[in-house]
N, C-alpha and C. Protein backbone atom coordinates (compact mmCIF):
# COMPACT_ATOMS: atom_id res chain seq x y z
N UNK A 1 -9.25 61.35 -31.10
CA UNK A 1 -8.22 60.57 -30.47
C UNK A 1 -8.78 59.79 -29.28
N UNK A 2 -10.28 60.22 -28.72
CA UNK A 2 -10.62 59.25 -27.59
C UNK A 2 -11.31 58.47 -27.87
N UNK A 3 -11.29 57.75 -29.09
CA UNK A 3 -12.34 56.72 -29.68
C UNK A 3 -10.88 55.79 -29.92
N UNK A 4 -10.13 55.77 -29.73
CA UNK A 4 -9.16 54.74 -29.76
C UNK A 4 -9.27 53.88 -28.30
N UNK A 5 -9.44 54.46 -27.25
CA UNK A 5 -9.38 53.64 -26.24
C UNK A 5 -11.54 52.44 -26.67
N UNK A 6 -12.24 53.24 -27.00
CA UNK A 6 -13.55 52.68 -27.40
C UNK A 6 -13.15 51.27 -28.24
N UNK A 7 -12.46 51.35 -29.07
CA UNK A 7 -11.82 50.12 -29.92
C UNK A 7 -11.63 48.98 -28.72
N UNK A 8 -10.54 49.22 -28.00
CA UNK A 8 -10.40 48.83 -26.96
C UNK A 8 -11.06 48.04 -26.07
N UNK A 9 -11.86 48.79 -25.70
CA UNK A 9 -13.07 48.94 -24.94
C UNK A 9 -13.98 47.66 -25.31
N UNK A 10 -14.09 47.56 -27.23
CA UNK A 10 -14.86 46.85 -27.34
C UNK A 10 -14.00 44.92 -28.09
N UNK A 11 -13.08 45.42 -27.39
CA UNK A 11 -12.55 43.75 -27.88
C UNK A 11 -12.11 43.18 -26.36
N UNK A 12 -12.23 44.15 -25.30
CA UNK A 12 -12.01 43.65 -23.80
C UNK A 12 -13.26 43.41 -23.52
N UNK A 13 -14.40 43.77 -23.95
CA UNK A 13 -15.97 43.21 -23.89
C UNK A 13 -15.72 41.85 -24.92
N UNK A 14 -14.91 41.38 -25.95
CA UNK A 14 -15.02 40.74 -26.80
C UNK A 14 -14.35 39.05 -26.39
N UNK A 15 -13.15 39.93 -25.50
CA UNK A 15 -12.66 38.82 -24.82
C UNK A 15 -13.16 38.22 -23.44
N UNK A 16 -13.75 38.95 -22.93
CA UNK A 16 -14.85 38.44 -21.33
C UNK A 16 -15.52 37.90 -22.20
N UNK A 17 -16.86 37.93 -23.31
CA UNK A 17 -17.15 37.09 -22.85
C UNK A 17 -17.12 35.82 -24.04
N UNK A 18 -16.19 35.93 -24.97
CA UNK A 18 -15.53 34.34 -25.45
C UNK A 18 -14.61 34.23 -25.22
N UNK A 19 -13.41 34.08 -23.62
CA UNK A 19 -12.61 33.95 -23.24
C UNK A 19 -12.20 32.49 -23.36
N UNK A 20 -13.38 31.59 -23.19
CA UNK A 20 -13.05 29.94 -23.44
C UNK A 20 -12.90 29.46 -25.46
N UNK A 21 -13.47 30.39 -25.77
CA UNK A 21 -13.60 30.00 -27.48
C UNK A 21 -12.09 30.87 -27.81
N UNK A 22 -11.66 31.92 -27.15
CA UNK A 22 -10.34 32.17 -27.68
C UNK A 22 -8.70 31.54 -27.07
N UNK A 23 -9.32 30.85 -25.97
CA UNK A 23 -8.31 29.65 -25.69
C UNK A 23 -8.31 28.81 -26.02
N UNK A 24 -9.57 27.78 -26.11
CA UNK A 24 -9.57 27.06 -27.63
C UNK A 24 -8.94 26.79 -28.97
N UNK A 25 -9.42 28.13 -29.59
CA UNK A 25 -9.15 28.63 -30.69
C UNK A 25 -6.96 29.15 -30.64
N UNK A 26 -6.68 29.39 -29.70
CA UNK A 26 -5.24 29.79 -29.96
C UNK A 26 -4.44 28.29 -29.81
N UNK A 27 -4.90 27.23 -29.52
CA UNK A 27 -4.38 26.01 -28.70
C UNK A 27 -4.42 25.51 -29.79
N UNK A 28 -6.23 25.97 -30.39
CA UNK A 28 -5.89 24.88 -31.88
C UNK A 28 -5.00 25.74 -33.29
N UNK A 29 -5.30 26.37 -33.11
CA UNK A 29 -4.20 27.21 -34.24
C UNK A 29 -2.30 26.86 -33.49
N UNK A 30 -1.83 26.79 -32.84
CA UNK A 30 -0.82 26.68 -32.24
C UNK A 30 -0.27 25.39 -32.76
N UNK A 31 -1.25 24.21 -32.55
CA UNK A 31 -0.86 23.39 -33.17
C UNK A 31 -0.93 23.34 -34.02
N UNK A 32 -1.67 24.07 -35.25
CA UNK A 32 -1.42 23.91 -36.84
C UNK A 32 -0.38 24.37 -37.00
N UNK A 33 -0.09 25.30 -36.54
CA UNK A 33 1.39 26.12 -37.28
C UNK A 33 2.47 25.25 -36.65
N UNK A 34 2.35 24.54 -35.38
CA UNK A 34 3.35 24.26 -34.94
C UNK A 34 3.63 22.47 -35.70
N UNK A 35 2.59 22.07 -36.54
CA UNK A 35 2.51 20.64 -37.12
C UNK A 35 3.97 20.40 -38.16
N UNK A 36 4.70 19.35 -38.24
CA UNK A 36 5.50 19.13 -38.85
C UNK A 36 4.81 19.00 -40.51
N UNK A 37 5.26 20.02 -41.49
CA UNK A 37 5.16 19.64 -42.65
C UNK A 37 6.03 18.68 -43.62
N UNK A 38 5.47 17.98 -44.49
CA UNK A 38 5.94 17.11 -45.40
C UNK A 38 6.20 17.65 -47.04
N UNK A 39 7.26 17.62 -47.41
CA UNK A 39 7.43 18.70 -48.56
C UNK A 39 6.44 17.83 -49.68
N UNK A 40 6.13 16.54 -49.28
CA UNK A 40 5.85 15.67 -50.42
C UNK A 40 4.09 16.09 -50.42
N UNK A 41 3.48 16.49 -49.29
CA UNK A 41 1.78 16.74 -49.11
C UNK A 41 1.47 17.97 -48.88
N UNK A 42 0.76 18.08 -50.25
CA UNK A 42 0.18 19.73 -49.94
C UNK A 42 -1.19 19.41 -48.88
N UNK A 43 -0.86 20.91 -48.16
CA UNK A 43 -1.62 21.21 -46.82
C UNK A 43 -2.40 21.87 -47.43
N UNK A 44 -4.12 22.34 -46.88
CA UNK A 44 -5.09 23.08 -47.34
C UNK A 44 -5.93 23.34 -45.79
N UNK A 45 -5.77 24.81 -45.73
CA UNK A 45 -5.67 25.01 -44.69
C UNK A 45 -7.23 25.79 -45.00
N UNK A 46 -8.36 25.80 -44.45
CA UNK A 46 -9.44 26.67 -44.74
C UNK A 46 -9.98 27.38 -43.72
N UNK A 47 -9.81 28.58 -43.93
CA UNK A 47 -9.95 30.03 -42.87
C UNK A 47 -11.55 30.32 -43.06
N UNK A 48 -12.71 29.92 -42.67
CA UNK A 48 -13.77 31.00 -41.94
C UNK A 48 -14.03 31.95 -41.67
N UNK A 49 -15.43 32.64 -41.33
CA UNK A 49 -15.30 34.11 -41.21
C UNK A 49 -14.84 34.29 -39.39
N UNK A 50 -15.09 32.55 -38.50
CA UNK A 50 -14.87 33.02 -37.10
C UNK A 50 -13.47 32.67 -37.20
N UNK A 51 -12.53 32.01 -38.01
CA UNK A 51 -11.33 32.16 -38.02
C UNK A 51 -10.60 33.51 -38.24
N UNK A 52 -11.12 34.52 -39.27
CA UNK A 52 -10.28 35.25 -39.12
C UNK A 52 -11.62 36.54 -38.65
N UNK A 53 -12.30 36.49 -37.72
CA UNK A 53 -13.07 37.34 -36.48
C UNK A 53 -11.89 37.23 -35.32
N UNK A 54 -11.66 35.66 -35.08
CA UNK A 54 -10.52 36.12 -33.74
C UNK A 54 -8.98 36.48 -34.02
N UNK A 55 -9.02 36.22 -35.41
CA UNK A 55 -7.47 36.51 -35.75
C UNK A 55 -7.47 38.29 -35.97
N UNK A 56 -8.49 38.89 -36.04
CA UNK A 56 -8.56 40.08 -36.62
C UNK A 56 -8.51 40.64 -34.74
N UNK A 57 -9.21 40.00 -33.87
CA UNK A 57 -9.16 40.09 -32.54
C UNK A 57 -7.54 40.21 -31.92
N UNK A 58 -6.75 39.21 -32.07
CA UNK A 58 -5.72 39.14 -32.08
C UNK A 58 -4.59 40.25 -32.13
N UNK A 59 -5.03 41.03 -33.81
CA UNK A 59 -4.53 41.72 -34.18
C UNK A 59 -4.65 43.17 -32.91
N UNK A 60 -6.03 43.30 -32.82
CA UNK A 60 -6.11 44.43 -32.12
C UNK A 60 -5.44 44.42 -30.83
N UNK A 61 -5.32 42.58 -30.08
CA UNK A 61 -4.74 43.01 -28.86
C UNK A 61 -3.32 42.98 -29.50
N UNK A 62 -2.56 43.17 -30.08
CA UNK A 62 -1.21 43.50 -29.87
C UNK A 62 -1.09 45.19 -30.31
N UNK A 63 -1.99 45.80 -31.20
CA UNK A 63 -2.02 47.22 -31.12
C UNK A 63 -2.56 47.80 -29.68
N UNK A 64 -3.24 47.08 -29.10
CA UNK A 64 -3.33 47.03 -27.13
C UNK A 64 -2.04 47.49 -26.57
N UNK A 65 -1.12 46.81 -27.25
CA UNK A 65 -0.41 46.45 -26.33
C UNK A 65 0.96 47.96 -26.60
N UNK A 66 0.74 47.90 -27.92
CA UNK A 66 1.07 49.30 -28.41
C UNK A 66 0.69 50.16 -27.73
N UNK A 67 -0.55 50.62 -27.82
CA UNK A 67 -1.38 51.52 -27.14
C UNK A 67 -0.61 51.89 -26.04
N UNK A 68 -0.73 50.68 -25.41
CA UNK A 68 -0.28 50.95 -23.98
C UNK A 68 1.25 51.44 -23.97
N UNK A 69 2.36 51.33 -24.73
CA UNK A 69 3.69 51.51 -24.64
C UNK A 69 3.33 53.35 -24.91
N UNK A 70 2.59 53.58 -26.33
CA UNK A 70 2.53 55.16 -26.57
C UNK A 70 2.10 55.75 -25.63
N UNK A 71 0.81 55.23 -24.31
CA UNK A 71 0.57 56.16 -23.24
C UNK A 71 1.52 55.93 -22.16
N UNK A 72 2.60 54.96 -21.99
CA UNK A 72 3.44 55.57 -21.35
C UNK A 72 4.39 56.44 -21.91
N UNK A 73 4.77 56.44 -22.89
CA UNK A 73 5.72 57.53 -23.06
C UNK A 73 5.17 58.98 -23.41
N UNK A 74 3.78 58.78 -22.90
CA UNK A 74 3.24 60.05 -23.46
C UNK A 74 3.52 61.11 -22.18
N UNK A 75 2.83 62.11 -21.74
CA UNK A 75 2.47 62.86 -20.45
C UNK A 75 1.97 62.03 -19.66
N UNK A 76 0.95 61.38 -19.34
CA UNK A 76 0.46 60.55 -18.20
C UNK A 76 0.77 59.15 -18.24
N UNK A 77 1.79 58.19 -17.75
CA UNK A 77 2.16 57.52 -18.02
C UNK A 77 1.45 56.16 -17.11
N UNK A 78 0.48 56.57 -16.18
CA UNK A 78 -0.42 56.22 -15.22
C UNK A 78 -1.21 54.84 -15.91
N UNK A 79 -1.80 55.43 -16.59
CA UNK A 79 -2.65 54.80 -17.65
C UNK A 79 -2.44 53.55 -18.54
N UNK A 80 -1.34 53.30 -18.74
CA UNK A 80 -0.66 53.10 -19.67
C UNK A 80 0.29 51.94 -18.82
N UNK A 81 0.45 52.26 -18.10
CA UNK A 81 1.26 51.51 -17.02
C UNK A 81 0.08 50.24 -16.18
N UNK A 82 -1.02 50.86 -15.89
CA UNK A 82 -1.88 50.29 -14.93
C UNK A 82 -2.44 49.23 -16.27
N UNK A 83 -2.82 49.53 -17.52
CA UNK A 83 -3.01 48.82 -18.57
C UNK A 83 -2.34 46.79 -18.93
N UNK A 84 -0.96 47.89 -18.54
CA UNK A 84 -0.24 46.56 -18.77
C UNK A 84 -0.50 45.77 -17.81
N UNK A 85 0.18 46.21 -16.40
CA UNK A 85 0.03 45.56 -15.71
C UNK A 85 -0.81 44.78 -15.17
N UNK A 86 -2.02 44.95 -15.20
CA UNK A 86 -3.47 44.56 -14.83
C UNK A 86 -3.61 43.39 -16.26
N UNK A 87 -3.02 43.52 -17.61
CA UNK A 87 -3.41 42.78 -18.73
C UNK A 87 -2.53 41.56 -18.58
N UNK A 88 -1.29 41.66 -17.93
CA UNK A 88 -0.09 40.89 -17.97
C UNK A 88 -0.91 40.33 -16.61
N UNK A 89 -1.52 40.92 -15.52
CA UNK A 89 -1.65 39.74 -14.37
C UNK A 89 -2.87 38.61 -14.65
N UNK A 90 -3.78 39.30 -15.42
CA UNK A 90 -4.09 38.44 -15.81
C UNK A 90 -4.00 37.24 -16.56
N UNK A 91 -3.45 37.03 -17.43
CA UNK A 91 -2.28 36.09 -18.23
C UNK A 91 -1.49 35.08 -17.31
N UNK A 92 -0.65 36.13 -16.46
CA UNK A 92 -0.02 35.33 -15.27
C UNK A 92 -1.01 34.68 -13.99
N UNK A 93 -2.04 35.13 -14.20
CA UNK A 93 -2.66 34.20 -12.52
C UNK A 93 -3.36 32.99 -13.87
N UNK A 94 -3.42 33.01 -14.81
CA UNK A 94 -3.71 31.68 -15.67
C UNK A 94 -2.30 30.78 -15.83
N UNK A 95 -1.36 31.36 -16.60
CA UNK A 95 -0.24 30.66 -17.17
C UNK A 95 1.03 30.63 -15.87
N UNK A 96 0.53 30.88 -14.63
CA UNK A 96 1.67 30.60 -13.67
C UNK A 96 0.78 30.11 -12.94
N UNK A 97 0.01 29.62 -13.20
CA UNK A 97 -1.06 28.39 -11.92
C UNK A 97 -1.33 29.35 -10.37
N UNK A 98 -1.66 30.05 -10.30
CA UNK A 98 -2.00 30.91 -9.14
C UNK A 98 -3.39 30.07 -8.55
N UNK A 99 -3.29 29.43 -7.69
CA UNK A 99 -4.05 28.61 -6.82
C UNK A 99 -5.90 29.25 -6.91
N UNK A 100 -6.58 28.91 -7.34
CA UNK A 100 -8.08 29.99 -7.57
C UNK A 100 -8.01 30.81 -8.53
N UNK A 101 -7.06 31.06 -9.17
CA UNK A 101 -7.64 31.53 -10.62
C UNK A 101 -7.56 31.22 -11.98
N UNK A 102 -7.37 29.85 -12.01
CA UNK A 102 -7.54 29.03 -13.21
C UNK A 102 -8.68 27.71 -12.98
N UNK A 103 -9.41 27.33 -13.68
CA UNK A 103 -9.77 25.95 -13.82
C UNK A 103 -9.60 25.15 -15.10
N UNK A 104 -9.58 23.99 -14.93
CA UNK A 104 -9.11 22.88 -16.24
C UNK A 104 -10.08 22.06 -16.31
N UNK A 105 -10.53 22.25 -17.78
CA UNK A 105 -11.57 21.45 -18.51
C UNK A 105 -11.17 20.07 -18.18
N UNK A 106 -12.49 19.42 -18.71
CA UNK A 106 -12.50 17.84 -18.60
C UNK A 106 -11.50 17.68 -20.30
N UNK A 107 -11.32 18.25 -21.34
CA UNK A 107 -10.61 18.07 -22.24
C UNK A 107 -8.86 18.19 -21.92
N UNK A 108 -8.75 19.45 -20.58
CA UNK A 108 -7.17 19.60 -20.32
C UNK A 108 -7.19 20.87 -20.80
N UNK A 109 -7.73 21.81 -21.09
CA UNK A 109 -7.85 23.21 -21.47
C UNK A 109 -7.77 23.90 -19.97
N UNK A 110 -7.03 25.01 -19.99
CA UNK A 110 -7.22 26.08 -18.60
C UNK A 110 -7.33 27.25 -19.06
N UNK A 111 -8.30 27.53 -18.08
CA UNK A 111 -9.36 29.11 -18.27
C UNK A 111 -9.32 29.05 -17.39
N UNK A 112 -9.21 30.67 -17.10
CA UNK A 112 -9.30 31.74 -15.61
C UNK A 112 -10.82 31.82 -15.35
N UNK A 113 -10.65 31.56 -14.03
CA UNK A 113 -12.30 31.26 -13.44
C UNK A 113 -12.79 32.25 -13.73
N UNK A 114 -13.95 32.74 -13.89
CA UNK A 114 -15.09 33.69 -14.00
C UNK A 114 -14.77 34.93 -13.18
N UNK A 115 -14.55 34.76 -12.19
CA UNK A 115 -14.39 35.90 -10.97
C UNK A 115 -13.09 36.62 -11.34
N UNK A 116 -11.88 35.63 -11.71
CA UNK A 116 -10.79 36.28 -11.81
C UNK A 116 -11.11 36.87 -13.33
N UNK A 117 -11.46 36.88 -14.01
CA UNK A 117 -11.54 37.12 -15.50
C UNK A 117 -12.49 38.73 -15.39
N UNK A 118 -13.63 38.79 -14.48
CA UNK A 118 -14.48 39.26 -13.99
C UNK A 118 -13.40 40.61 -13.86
N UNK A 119 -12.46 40.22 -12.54
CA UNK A 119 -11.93 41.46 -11.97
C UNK A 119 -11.08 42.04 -12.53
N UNK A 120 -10.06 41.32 -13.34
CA UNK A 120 -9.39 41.78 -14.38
C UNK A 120 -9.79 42.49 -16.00
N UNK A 121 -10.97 42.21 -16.16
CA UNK A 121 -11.61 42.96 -17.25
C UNK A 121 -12.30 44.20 -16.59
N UNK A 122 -12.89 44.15 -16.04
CA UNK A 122 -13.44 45.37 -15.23
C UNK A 122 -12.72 46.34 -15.32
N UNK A 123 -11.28 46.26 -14.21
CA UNK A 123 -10.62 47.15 -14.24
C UNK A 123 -9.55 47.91 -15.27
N UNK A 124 -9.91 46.94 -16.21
CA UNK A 124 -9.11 47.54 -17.29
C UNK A 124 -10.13 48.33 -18.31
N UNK A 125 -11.22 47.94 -18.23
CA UNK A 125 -12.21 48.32 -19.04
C UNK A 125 -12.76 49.82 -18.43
N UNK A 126 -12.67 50.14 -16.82
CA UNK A 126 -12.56 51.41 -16.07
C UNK A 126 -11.76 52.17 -16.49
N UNK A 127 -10.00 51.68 -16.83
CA UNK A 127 -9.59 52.88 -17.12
C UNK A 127 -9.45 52.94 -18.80
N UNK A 128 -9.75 52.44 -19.57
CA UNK A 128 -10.39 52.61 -20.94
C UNK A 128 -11.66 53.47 -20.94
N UNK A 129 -12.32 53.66 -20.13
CA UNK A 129 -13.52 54.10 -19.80
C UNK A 129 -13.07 56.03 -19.63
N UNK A 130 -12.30 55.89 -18.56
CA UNK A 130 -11.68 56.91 -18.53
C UNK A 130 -11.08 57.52 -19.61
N UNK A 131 -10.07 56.53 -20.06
CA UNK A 131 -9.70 57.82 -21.21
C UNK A 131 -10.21 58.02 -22.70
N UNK A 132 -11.41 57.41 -22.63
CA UNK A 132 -12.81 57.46 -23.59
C UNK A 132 -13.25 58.94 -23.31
N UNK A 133 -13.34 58.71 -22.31
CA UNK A 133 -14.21 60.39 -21.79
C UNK A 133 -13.03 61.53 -21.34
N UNK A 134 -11.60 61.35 -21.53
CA UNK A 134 -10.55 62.36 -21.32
C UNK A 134 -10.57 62.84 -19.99
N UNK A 135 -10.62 62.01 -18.69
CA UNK A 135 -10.33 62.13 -17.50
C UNK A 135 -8.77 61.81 -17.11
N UNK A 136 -8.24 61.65 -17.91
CA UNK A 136 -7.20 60.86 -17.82
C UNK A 136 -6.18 61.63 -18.39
């Protein structure tokens, strides 16, 4: 059962460091799905092995996110709590413009600067770390 947080472990290593190829990559998928179809033109849509590498990525962060709901309702709810929160601020110091922790490409793309991406993986990757080794 402590090789579940290791999973973890290794798609928060996965997302530091192609954090710009998976904002990319969700911006351009966003707009495919979000493209107006024409009943009259068939679409041909062709999936890759790095298309579905980050979609399979994807997948794991929303069992993340699971994760995190089952260790709060478990006995230590510490864990589980500090998870979210630390995963959600990160998200929010990007997608609520927090002054220093986003920058915007010359294309119009925004990515969380290095440092902020830095401190927010760290510490989530500490207490994954922890309950890898059952300190927790």
């Amino acid at each position: 059962m402590h090789y579940i947080p290791l999973l973890f472990l290794c798609a928060k290593v996965f997302s530091f460091i192609y954090h710009r190829e998976l904002a990319l990559f969700l911006h351009n998928f966003r707009a495919i799905v979000e493209a107006r179809r024409s009943t009259k033109k068939v679409h041909v849509v062709f999936i890759d092995k790095t298309t579905i590498f980050f979609l399979i990525y994807f997948l794991i962060d929303i069992l993340f996110l699971f994760y995190c709901i089952w260790l709060i309702t478990g006995d230590s709810w510490e864990p589980g709590c500090m998870l979210l929160f630390l995963s959600a601020l990160e998200s929010y110091g990007v997608q609520g413009r927090i002054a220093g922790a986003y920058e915007v490409s010359p294309q119009g793309f925004i990515y969380a600067k290095i440092w902020f991406k830095y401190l927010m993986s760290a510490q989530i990757m500490f207490i994954l770390l922890q309950l890898f080794h059952g300190n927790m």
